[in-house]
Structures are given as structure tokens and as C-alpha cells.
N, C-alpha and C. Protein backbone atom coordinates (compact mmCIF):
# COMPACT_ATOMS: atom_id res chain seq x y z
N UNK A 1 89.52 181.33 18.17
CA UNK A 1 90.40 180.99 19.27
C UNK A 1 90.61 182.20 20.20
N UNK A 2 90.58 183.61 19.51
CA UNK A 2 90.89 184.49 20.40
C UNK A 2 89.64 184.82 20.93
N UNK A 3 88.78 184.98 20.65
CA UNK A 3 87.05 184.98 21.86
C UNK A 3 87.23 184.16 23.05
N UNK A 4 87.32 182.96 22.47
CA UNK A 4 87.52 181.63 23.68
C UNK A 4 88.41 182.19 24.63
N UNK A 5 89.38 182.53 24.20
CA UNK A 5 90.69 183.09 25.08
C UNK A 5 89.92 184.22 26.25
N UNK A 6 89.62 185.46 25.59
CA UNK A 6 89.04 186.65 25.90
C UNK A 6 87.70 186.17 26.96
N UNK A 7 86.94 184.83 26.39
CA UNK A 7 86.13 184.75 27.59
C UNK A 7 86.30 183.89 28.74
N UNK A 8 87.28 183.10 28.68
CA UNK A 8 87.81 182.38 29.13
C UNK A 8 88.50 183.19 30.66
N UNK A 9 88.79 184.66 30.04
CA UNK A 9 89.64 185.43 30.90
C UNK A 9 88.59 186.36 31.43
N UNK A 10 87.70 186.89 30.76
CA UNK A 10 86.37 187.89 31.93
C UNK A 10 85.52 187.26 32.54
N UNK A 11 84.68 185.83 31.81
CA UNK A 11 84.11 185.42 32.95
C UNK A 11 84.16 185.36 34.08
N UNK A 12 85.13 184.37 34.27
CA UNK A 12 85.62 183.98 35.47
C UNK A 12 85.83 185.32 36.57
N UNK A 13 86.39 186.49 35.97
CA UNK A 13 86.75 188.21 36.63
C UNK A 13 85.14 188.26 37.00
N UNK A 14 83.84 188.41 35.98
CA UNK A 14 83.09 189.07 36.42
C UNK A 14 82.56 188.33 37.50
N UNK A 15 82.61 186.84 37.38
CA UNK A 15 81.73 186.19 38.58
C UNK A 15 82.28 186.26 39.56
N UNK A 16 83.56 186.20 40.14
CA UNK A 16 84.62 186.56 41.33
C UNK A 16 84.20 188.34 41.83
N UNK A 17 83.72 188.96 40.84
CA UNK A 17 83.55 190.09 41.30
C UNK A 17 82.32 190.51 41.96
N UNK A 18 81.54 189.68 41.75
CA UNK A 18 80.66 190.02 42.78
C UNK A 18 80.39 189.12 44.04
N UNK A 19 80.76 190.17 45.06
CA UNK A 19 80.41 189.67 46.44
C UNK A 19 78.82 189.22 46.93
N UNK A 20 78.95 187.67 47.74
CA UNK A 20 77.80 187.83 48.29
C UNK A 20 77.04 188.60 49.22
N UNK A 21 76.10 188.02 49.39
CA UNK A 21 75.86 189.96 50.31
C UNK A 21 75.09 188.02 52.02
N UNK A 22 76.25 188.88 53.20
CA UNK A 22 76.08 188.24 54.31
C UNK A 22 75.01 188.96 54.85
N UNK A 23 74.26 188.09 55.83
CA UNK A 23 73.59 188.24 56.44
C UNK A 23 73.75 188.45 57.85
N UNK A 24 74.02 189.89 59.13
CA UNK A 24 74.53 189.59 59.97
C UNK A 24 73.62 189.58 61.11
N UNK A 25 74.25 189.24 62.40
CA UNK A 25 73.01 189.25 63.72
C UNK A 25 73.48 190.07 64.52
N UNK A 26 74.56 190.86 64.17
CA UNK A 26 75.09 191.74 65.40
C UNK A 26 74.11 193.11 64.98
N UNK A 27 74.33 193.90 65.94
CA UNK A 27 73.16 194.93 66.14
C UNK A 27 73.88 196.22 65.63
N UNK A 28 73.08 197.34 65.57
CA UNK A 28 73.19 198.21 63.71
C UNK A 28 74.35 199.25 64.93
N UNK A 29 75.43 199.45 63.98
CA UNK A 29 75.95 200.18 64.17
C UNK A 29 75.73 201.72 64.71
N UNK A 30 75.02 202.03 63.66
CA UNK A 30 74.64 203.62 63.93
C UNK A 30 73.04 203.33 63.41
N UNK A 31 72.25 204.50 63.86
CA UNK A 31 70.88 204.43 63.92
C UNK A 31 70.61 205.22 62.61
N UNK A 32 71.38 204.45 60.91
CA UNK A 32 70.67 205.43 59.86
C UNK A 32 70.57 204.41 58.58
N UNK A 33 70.44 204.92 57.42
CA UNK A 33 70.22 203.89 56.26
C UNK A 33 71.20 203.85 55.29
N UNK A 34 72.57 204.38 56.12
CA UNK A 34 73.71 204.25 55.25
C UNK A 34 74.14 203.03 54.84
N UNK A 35 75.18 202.60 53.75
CA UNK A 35 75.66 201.53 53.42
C UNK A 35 76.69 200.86 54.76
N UNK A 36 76.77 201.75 55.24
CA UNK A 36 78.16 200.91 56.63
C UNK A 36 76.68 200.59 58.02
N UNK A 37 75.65 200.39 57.96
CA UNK A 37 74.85 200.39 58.73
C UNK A 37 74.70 198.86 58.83
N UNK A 38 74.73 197.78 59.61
CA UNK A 38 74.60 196.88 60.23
C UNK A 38 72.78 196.77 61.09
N UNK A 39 71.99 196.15 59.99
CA UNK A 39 70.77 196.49 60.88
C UNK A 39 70.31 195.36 61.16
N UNK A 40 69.54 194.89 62.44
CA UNK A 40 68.96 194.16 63.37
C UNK A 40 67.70 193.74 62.84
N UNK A 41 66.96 192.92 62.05
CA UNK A 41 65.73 192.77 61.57
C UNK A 41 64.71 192.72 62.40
N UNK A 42 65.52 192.44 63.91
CA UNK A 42 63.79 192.40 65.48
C UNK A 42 64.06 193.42 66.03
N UNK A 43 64.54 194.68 65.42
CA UNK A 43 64.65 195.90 66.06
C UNK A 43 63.57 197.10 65.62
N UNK A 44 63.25 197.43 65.89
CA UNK A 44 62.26 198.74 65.76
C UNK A 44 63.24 200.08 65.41
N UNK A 45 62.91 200.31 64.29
CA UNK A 45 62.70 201.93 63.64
C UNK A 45 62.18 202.76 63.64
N UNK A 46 62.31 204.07 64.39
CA UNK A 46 61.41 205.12 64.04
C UNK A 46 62.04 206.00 63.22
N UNK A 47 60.83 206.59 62.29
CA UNK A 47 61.39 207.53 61.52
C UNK A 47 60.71 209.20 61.46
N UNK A 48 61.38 210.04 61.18
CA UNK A 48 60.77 211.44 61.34
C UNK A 48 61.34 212.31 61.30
N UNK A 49 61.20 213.50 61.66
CA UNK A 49 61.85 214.88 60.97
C UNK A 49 62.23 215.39 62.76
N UNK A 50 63.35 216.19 62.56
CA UNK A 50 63.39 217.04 63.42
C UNK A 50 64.04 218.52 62.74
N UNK A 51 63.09 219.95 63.30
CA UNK A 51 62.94 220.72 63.04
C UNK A 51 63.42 222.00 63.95
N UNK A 52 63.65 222.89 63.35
CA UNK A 52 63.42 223.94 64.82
C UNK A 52 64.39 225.19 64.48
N UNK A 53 64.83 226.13 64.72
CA UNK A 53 65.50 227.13 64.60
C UNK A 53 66.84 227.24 66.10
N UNK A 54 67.27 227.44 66.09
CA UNK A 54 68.62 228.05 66.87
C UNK A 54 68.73 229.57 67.51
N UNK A 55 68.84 230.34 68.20
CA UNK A 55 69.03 231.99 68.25
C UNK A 55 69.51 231.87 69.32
N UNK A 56 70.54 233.16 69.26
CA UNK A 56 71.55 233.46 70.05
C UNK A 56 70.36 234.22 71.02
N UNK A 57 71.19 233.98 72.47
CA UNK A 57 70.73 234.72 73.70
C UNK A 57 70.86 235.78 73.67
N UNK A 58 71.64 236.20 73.44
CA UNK A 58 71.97 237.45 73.59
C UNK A 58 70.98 238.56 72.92
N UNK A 59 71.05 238.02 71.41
CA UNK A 59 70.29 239.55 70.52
C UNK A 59 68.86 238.75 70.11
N UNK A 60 68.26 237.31 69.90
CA UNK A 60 67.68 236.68 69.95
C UNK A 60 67.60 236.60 68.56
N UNK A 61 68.22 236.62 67.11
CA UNK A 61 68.84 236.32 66.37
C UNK A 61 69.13 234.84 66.20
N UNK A 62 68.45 234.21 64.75
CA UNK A 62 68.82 232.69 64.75
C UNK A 62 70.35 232.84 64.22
N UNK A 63 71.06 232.10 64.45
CA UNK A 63 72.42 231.40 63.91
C UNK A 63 72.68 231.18 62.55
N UNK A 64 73.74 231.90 61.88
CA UNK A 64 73.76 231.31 60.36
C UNK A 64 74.05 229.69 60.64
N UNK A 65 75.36 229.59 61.47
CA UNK A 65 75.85 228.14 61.37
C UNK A 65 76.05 227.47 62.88
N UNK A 66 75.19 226.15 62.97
CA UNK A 66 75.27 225.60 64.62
C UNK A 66 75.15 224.40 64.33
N UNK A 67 75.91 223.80 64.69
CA UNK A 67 75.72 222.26 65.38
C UNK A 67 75.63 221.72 66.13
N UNK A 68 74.46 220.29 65.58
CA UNK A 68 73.74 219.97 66.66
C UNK A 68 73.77 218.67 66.77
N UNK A 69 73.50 218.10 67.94
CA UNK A 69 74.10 216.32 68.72
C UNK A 69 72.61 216.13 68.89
N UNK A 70 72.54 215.12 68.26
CA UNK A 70 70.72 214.22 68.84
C UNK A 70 71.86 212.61 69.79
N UNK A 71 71.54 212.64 70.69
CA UNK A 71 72.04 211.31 71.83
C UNK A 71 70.97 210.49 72.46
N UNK A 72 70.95 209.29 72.22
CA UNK A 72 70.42 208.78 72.91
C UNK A 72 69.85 208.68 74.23
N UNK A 73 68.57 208.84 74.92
CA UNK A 73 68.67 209.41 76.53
C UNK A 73 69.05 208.21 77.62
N UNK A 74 68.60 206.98 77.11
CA UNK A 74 69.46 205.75 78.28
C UNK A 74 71.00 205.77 78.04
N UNK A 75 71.60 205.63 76.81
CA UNK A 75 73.20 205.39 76.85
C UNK A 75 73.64 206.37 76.52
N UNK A 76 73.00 207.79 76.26
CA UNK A 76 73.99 209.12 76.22
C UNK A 76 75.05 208.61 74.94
N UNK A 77 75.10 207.72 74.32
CA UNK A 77 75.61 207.85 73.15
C UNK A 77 74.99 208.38 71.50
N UNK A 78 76.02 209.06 71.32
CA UNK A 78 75.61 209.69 69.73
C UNK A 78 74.55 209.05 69.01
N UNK A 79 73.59 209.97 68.36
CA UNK A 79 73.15 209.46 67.29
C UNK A 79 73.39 209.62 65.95
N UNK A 80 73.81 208.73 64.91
CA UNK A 80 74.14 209.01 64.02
C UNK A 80 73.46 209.13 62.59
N UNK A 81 73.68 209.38 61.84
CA UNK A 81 72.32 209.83 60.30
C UNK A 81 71.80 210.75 59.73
């Protein structure tokens, strides 16, 4: 009687616990392969490295620490990833 009880009470928990997974049509949030990423299946991906060093003008010396903005060139908005 007490199993019955006991499964009576997790089943039901584990199947409620898992979410279906939706399918959406709105277009990807940010341009990366994170979990909060919203992606477009008739959209095109490119993928690739970007590389390069940093140095100050002055002494021509690379930078221990710099940050850097990749933006989109039609909407000048951020890229994110």
C-alpha cells in the first residue's frame, strides 16, 4: 500500500516536470547558440573565428585587457555570442 501511495505521488511530479519544448517563428534573439537564443530555421548562419591583437598607439604595445563590440553593419546593433 505504501509503494502505491509513493508512486501514485512521483509519477504524476515527474511527468508534469517536464516541459514541452515549443516551437517558435519569431526571429533569434541574439546571433549565438546559447540556451535563451530564439532561432529562425530559414535564416542563414555563419560561423568563424575572429582573431587579431589590440596595441596601444602610443608605445605600440598590445593591451593586457580590451574590449571589443562586433555590430552589425546595416542595423548598427550589437552582436551577441
Amino acid at each position: 500500500m505504501k509503494r502505491l501511495l509513493i508512486a501514485l505521488l512521483i509519477i504524476p511530479t515527474l511527468l508534469l516536470a517536464q516541459d514541452k519544448q515549443k516551437e517558435t517563428t519569431e526571429k533569434t534573439k541574439v546571433d549565438a547558440w546559447s540556451g535563451a537564443t530564439k532561432k529562425n530555421k530559414q535564416e542563414v548562419k555563419f560561423t568563424g573565428y575572429i582573431s587579431g591583437k589590440i596595441k596601444d598607439t602610443d608605445n605600440k604595445k598590445a593591451l593586457e585587457f580590451a574590449t571589443v563590440s562586433l555590430t552589425h553593419k546595416k542595423t548598427n546593433k550589437l552582436t551577441e555570442g
